[in-house]
Protein backbone atom coordinates (compact mmCIF):
# COMPACT_ATOMS: atom_id res chain seq x y z
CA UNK A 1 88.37 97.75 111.75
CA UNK A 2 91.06 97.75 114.41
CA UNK A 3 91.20 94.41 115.05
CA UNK A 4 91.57 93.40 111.37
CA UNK A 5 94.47 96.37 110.83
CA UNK A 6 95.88 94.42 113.69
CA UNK A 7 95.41 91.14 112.42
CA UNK A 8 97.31 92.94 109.56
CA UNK A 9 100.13 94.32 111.29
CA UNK A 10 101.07 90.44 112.73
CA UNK A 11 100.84 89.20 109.13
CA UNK A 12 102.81 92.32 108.12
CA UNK A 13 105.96 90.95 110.45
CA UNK A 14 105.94 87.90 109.34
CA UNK A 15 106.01 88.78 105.80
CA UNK A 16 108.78 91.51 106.40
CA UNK A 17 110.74 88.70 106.77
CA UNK A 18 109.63 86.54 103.82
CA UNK A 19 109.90 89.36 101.58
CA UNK A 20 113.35 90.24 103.18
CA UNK A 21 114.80 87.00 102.76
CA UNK A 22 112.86 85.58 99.48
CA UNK A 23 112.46 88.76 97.29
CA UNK A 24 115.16 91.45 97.91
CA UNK A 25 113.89 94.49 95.98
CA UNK A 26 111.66 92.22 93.44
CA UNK A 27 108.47 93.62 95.83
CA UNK A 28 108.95 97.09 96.70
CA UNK A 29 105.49 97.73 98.29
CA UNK A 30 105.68 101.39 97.16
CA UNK A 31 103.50 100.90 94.33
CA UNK A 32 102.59 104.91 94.02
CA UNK A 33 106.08 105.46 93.40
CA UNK A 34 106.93 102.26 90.89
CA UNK A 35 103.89 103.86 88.93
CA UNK A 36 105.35 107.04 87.99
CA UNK A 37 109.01 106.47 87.82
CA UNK A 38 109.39 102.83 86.72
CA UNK A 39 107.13 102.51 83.76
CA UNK A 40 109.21 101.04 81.23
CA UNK A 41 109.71 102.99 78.03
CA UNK A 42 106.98 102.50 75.26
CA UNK A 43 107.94 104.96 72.76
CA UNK A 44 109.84 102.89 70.62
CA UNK A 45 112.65 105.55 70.49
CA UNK A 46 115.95 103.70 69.95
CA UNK A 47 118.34 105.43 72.38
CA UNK A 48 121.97 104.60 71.97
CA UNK A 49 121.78 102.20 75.14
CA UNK A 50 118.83 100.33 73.17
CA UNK A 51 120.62 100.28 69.95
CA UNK A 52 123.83 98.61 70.98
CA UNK A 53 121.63 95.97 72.52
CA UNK A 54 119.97 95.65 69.34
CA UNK A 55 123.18 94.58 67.51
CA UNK A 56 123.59 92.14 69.95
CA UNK A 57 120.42 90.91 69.07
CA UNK A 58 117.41 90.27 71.84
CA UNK A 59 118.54 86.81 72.87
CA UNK A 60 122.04 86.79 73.25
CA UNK A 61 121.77 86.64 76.65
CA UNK A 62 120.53 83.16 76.31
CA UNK A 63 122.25 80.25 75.54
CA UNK A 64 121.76 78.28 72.13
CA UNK A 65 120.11 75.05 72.44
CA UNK A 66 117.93 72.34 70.52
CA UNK A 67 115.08 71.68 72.92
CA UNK A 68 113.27 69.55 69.89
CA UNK A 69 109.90 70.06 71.32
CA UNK A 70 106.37 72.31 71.09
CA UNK A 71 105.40 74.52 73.53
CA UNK A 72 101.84 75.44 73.39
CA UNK A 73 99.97 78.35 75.30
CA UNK A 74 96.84 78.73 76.11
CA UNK A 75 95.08 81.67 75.16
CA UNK A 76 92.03 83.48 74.82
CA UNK A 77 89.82 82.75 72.04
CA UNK A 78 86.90 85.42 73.11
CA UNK A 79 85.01 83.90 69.62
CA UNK A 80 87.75 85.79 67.66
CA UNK A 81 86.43 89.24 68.91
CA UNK A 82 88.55 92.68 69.43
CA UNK A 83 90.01 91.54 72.87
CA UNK A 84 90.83 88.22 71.68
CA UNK A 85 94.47 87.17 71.65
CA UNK A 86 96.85 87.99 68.84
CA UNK A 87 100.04 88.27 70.62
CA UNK A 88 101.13 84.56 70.45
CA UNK A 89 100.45 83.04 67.21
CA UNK A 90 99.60 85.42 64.14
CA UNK A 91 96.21 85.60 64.14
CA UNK A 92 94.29 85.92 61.07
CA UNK A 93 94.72 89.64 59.15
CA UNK A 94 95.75 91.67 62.28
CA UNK A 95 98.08 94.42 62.27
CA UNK A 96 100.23 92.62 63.76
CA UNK A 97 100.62 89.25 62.44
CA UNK A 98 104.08 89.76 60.41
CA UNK A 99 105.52 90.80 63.97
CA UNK A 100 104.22 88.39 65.85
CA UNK A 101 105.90 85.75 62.93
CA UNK A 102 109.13 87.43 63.19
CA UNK A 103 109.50 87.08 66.73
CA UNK A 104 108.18 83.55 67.08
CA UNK A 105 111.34 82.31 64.63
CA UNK A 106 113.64 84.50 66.83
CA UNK A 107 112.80 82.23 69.59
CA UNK A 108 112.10 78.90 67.92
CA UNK A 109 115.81 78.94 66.35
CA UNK A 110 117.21 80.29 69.01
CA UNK A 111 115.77 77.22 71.95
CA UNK A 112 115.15 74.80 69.00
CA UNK A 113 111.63 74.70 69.98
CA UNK A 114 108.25 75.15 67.72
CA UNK A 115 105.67 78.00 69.58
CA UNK A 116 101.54 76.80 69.68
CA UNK A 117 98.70 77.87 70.87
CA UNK A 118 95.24 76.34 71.64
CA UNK A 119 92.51 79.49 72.12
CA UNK A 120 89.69 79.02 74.67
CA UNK A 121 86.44 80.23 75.27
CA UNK A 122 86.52 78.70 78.96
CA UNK A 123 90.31 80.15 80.50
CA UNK A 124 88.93 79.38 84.34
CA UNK A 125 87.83 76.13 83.68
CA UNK A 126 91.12 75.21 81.86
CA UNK A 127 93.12 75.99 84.66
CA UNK A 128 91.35 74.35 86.80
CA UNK A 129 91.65 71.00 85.04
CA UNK A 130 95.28 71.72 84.10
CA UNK A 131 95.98 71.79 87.90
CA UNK A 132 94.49 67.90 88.26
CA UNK A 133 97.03 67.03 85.92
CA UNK A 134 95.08 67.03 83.00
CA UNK A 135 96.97 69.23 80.75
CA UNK A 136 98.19 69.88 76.79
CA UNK A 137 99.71 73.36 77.22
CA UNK A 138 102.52 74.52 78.70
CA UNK A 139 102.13 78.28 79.27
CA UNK A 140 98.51 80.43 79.83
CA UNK A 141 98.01 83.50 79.06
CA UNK A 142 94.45 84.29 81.09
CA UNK A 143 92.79 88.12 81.30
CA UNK A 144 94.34 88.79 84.65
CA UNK A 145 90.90 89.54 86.04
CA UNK A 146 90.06 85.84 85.57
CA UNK A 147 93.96 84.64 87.29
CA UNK A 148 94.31 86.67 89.97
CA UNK A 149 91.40 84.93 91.84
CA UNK A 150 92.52 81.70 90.78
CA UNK A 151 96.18 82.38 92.13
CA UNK A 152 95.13 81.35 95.88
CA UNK A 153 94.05 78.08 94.92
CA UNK A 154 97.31 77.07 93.95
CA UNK A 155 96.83 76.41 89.98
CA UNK A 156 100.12 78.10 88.95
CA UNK A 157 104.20 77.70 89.69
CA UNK A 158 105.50 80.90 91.15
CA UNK A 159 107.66 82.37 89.09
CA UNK A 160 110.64 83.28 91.50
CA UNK A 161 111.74 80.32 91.28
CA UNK A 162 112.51 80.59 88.06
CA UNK A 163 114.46 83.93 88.38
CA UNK A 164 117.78 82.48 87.11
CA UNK A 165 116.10 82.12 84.28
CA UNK A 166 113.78 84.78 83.87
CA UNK A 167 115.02 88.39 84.25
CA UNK A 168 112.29 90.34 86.03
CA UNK A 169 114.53 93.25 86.20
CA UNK A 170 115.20 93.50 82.73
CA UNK A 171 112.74 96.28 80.70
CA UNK A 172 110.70 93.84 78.72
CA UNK A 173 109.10 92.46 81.66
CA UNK A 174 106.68 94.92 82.93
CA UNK A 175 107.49 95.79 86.60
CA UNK A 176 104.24 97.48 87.16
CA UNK A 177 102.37 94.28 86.79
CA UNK A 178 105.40 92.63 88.96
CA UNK A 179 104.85 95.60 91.78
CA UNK A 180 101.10 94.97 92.01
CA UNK A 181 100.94 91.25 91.66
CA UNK A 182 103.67 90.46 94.07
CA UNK A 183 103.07 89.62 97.54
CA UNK A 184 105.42 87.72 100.17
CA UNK A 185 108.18 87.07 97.83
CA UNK A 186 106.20 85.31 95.41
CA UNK A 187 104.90 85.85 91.83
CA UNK A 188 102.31 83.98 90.41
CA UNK A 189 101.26 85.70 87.21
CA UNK A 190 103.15 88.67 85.86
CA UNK A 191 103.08 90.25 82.13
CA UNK A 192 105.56 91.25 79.18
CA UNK A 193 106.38 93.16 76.14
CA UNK A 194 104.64 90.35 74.59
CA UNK A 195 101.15 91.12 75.75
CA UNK A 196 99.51 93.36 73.34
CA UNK A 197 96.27 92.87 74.62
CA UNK A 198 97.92 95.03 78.01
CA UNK A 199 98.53 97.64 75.97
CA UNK A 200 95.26 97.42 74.04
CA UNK A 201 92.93 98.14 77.41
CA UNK A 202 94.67 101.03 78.63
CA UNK A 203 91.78 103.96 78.85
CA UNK A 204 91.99 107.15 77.59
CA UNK A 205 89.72 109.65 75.77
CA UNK A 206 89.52 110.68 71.89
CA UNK A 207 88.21 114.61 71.56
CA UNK A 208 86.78 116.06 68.32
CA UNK A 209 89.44 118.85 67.91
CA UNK A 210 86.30 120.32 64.62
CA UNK A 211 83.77 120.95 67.34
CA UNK A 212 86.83 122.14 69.98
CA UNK A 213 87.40 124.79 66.97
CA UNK A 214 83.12 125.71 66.34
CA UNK A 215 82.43 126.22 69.66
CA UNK A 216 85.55 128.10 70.50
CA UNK A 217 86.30 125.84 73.57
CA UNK A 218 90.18 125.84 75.29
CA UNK A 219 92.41 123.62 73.62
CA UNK A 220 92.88 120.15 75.50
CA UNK A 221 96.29 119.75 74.75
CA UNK A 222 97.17 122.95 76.54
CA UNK A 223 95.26 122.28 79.46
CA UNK A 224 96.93 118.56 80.08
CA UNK A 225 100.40 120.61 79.89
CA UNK A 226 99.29 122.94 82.54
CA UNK A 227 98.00 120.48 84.88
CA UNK A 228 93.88 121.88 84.38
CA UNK A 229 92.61 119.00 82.29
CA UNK A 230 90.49 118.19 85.18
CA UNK A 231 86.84 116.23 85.41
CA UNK A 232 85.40 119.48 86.06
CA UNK A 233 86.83 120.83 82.69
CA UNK A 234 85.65 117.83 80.34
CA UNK A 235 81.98 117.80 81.97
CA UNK A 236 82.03 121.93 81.46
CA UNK A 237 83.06 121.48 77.67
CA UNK A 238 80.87 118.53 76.81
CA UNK A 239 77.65 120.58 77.97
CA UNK A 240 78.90 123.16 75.92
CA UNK A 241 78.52 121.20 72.45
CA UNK A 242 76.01 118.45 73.63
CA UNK A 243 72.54 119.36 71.13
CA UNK A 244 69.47 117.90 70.41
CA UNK A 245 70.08 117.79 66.69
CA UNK A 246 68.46 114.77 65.28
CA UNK A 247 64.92 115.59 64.88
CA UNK A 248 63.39 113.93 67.48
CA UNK A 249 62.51 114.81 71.21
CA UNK A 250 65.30 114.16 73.80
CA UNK A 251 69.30 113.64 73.38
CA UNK A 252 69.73 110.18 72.09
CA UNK A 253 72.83 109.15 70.45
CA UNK A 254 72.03 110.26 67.11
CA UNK A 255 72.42 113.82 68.11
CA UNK A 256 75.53 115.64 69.32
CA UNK A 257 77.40 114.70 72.36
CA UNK A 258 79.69 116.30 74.28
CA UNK A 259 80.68 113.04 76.45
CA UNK A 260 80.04 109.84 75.74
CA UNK A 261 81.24 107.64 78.47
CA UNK A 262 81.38 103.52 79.45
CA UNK A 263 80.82 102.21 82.83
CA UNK A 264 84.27 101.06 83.11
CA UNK A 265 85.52 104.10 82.88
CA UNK A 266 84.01 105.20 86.04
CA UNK A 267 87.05 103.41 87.23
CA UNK A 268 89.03 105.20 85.23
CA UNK A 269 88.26 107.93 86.83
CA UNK A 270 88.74 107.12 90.46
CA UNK A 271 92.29 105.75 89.32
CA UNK A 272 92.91 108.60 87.43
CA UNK A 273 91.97 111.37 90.86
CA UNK A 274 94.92 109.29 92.40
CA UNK A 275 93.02 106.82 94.60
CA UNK A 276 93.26 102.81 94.82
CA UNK A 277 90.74 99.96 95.43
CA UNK A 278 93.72 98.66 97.42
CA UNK A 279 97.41 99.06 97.61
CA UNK A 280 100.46 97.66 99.91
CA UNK A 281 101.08 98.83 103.23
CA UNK A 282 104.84 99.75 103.96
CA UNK A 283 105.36 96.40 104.90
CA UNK A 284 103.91 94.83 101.54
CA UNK A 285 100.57 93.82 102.28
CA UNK A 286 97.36 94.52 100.48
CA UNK A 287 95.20 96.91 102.78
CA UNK A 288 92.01 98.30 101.48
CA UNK A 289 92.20 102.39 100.47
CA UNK A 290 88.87 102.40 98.77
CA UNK A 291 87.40 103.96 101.06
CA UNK A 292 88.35 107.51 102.75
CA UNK A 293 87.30 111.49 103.15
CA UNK A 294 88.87 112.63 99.09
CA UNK A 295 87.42 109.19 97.28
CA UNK A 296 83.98 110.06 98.72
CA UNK A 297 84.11 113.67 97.03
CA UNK A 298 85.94 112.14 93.76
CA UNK A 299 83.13 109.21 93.83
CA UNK A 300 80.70 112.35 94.23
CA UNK A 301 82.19 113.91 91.10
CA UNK A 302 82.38 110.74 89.17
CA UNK A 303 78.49 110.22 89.96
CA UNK A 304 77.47 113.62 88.37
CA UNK A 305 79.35 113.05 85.17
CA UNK A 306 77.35 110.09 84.64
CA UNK A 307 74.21 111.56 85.74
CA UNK A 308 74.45 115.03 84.00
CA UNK A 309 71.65 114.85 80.97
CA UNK A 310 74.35 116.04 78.99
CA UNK A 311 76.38 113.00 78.85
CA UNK A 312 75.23 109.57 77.82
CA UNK A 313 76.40 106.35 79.38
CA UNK A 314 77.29 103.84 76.72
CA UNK A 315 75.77 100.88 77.92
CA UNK A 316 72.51 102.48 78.31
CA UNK A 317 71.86 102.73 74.59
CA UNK A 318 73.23 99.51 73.77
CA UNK A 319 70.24 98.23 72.17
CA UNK A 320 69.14 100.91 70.53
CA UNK A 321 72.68 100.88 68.85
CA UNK A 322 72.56 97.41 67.55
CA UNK A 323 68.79 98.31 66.56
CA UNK A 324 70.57 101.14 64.68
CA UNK A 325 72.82 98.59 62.72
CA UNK A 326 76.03 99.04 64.99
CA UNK A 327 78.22 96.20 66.39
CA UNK A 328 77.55 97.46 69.56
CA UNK A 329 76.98 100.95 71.64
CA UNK A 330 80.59 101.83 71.96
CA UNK A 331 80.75 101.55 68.23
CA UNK A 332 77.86 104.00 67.75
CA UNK A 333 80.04 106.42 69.90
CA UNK A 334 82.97 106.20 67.81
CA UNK A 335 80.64 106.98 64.91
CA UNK A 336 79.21 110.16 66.81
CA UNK A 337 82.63 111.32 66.59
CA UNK A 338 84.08 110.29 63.51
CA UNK A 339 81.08 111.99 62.04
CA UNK A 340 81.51 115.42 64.04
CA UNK A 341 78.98 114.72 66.54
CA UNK A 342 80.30 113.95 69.55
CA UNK A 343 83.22 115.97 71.45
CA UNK A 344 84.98 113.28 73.91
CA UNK A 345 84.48 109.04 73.99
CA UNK A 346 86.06 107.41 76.26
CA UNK A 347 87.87 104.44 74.85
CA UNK A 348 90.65 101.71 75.39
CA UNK A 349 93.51 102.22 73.29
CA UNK A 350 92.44 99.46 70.65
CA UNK A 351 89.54 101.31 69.83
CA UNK A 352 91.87 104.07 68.27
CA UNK A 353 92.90 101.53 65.46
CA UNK A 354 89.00 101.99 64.35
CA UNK A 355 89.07 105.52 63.78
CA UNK A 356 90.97 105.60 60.65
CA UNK A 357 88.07 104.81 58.94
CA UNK A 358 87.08 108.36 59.84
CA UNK A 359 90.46 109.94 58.74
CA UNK A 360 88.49 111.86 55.79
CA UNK A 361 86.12 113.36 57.78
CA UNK A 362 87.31 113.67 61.24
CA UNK A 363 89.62 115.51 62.92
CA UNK A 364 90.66 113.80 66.02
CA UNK A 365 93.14 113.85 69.29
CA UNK A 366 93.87 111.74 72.44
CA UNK A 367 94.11 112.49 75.90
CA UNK A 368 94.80 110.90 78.75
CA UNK A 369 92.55 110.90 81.76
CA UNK A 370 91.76 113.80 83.80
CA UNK A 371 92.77 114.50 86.81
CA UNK A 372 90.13 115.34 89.82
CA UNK A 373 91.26 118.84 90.39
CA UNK A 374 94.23 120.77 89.40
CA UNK A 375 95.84 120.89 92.71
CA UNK A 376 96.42 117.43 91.81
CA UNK A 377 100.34 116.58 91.36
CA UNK A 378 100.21 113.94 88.24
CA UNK A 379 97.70 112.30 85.65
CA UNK A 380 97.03 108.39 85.60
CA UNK A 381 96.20 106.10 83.15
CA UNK A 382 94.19 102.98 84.19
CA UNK A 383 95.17 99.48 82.47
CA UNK A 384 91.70 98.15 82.79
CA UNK A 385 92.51 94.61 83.37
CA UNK A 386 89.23 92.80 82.30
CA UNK A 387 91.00 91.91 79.08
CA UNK A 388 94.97 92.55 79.71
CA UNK A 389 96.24 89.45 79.89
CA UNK A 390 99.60 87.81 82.20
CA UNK A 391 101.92 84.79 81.74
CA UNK A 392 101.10 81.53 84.05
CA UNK A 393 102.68 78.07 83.78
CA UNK A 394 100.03 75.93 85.67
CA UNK A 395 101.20 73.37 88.08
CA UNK A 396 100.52 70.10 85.94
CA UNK A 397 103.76 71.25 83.57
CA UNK A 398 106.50 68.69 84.63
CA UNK A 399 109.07 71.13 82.83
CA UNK A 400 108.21 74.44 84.21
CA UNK A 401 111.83 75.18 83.74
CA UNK A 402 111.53 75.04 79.90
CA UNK A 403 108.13 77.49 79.81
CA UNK A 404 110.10 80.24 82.06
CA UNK A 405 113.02 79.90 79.57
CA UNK A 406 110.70 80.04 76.78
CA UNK A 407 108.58 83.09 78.39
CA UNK A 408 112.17 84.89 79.26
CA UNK A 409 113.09 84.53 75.21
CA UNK A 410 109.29 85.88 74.02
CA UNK A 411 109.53 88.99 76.48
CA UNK A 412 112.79 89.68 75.38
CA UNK A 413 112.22 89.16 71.63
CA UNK A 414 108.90 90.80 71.70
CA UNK A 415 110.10 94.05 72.18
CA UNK A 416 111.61 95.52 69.09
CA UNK A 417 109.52 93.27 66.93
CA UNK A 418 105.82 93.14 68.06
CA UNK A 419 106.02 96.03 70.99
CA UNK A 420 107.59 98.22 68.76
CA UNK A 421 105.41 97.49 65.77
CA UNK A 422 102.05 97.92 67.40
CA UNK A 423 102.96 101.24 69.33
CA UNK A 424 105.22 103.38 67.17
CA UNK A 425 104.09 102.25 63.32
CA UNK A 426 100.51 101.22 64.20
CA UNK A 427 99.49 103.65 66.40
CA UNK A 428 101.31 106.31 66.16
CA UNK A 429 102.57 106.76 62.60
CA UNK A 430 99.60 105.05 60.98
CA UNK A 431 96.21 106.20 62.92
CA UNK A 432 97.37 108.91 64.82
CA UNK A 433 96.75 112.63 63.15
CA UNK A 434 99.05 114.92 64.90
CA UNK A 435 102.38 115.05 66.73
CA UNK A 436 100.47 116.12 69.93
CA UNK A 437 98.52 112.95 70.04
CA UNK A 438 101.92 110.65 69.42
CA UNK A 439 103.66 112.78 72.37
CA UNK A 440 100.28 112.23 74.21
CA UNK A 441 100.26 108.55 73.44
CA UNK A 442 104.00 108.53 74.79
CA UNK A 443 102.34 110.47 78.27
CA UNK A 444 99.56 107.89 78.85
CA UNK A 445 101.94 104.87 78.72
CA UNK A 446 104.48 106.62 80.88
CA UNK A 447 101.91 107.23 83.29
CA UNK A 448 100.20 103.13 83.41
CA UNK A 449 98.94 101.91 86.75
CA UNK A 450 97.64 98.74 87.77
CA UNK A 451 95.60 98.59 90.86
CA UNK A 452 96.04 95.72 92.65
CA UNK A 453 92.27 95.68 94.04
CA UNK A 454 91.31 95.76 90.66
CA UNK A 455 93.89 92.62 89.74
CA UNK A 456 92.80 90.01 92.67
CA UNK A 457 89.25 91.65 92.44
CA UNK A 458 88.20 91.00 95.79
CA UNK A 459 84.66 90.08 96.52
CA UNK A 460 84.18 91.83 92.86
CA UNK A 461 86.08 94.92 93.88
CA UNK A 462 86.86 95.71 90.73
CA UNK A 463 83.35 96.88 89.30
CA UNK A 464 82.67 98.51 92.96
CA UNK A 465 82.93 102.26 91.99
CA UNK A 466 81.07 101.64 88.25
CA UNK A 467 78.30 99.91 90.04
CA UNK A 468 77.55 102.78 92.35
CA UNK A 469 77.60 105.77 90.12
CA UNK A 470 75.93 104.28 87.00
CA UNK A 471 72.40 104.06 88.77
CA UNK A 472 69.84 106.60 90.00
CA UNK A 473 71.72 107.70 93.10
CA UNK A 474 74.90 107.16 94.47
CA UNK A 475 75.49 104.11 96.53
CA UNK A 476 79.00 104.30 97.66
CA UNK A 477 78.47 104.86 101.21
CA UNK A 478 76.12 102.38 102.18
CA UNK A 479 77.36 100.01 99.78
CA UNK A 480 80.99 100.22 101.05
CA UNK A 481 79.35 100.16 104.32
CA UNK A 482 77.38 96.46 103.51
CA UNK A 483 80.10 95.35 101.88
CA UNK A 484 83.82 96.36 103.34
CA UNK A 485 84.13 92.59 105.67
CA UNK A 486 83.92 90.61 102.59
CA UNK A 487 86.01 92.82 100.99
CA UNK A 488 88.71 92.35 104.29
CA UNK A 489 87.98 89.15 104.07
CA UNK A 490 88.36 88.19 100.20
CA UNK A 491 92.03 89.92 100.66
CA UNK A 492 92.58 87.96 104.06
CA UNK A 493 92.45 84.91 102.12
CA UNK A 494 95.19 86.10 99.59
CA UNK A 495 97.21 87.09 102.60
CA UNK A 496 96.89 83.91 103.72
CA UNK A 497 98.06 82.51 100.96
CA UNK A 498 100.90 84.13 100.43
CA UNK A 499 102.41 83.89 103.75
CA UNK A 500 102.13 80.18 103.35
């Protein structure tokens, strides 16, 4: 271990200077600190500042022109599914096709250029042909879980070099994202107000506020205002309503739940206690935090949630759900409490737009993620990157200058057409049942966090914690022990790459 922090500290001079000299303040390594104070704005309020840049219109900034050309992105296809895209083309019926139309012809008369897109089922293998040259799109728009691994073998442009023509620094690009993928001076994949998908995967948690009312439990609400909504408080509250009511021996998910919980959201969890997979060191490189004295007690914790026989793991019912007739187990959950039978699910935000089919029946609120005890100073929300996706322009585009000036006009347009759209009329105004949950909505977005671990996914870093608490017993020790050097040395090689 000493010899790699070492090993880290040399690489950590050299790219003081890098990042000194190439990237000013673009790669502030406190990433802790961008989290809570530099998340841009998602409310959709129009503050006075906002609304004299809207009579100026979005791309004003930019200069006129008459490009005469397509450029096509490629996106995800995911067969058409819930975490396929719709942020580039309108797709189909979604919500937010009309949007999505209305900001495409801001940018295609402003640059003179018509906006494509050709959907994939196979992102990673795309790239990697794109980079042999072998290419018909100009702009991808991968889950950033499958890009960030691909960014050290030298598939995409880095963006800085674009930065006259892409402003990083302006709110529609999301600095977060910037912050965590950022290393050396150099930007391979960031993400936008165009990316609804981002938005779509941030976790949170519905609550049943009918059975918070029957069984006389403490109102959620009031306890994320005072700082006690804390893993210890949802476990306590779902045994209080979780009932074998069904029928039938044993708690299945066809009686009432007080937690029903995904695996992913074990990561949720550790995010959401305060700790990383990895963050940058002071001189802005990635060193590995996943393991220390607090995330062995909050792993702990995060193992008895999903062991408690009074909470059922999603995934474990899976087939019992689709036996049932449901699309899937996390469907079958949303059911449970659409139908007054389950307290708390643990969703991404997408999954909210579902519930308004329960809007007669169901009386439900959103929370963000609890803390791991109450001592702790703020709340996070994780952006679980397996289906957020970033902007790349691969290396076979022989105008990369044209797809960063067509990626600057998107972000910017994006924001008060599809950003706005999907946030403030969709979700809050349309499926959301109470000013609480629109103020909470505002709260979970104001406290995002990417992890970085989590983004380059390091020797699978990223489904570390999940994999150790959703079995028998917990693993974390002696699978952090058997694994840390290929985590060190799965981030060497990014280091490496960078300070190339």
């Amino acid at each position: 271990m000493r010899l790699v922090k070492f090993i880290c500290l040399l690489l950590s001079l050299a790219l003081l200077i890098g990042l000194s000299a190439a990237c000013g303040v673009k790669d502030d390594p406190d990433v802790s600190k961008e989290a809570s104070s530099d998340v841009p704005d998602s409310s959709g309020d129009v503050s006075e500042k906002e609304s004299t840049e809207e009579e100026k219109g979005p791309l004003d900034h930019l200069e006129t022109q008459d490009l005469d050309r397509t450029v096509t992105f490629l996106v995800e296809n995911y067969a058409g599914g819930g975490y396929g895209s719709h942020e580039i083309m309108p797709f189909e019926d979604t919500s937010i096709a009309v949007y999505v139309s209305e900001r495409n012809n801001l940018v295609e008369e402003k640059l003179g250029v018509t906006i494509d897109e050709i959907r994939t089922d196979n992102m990673i293998n795309d790239l990697r042909i794109a980079a042999q040259g072998v290419a018909d799109f100009d702009v991808a728009m991968p889950y950033m879980t499958s890009a960030g691994p691909l960014i050290a073998e030298g598939l995409f442009y880095n963006l800085y070099d674009f930065d006259d023509i892409i402003n990083f620094d302006a709110p529609y690009w999301d600095k977060n994202a910037e912050n965590s993928m950022s290393l050396g001076g150099k930007l391979y994949m960031t993400t936008g107000d165009f990316s609804v998908l981002t938005m779509d995967v941030t976790h949170c948690t519905l609550f049943n506020k009918t059975l918070i009312d029957e069984k006389h439990l403490e109102d959620p609400y009031t306890l994320v205002k005072e700082g006690e909504w804390t893993m210890d408080k949802m476990l306590a509250m779902a045994k209080e309503v979780t009932a074998d009511t069904d029928g039938e021996p044993g708690i299945t998910f066809k009686d009432t739940v007080g937690l029903f919980i995904n695996g992913n959201y074990a990561n949720s969890l550790f995010i959401g206690s305060g700790e990383s997979f990895a963050k940058k060191d002071p001189y802005g490189v990635p060193e590995l935090t996943i393991y220390n004295n607090k995330s062995v007690g909050v792993v702990q914790k995060i193992f008895e949630i999903f062991s408690d026989d009074k909470v059922l793991h999603m995934e474990s019912f899976q087939t019992q759900a689709q036996a049932a007739g449901y699309v899937n187990c996390y469907a079958a959950a949303r059911d449970a409490l659409g139908n007054n039978r389950a307290l708390f699910v643990t969703i991404s935000l997408s999954d909210v737009l579902s519930m308004s089919n329960y809007k007669d029946v169901c009386d439900f609120g959103l929370l963000v993620t609890p803390k791991y005890t109450k001592e702790q100073d703020r709340y996070y929300s994780y952006i679980s990157i397996i289906f957020a996706t970033g902007c790349v322009i691969p290396i076979s585009n022989t105008e990369p200058e044209i797809a960063a000036l067509v990626l600057e006009a998107m972000a910017a347009a994006s924001t008060k057409t599809v950003k706005v759209n999907y946030y403030e009329r969709i979700l809050k105004l349309q499926k959301m049942q109470d000013e609480e949950s629109g103020d909470m909505l505002d709260f979970i977005f104001d406290n995002r966090v990417y992890d970085i671990g989590a983004l380059y996914n390091w020797n699978s870093m990223r489904d570390f914690v999940s994999t150790c608490v959703t079995g028998t017993t917990n693993t974390f020790i002696s699978s952090f022990d058997s694994q840390k050097s290929a985590f060190e040395s799965a981030m060497q090689d990014t280091i490496d790459f960078f300070s190339n």
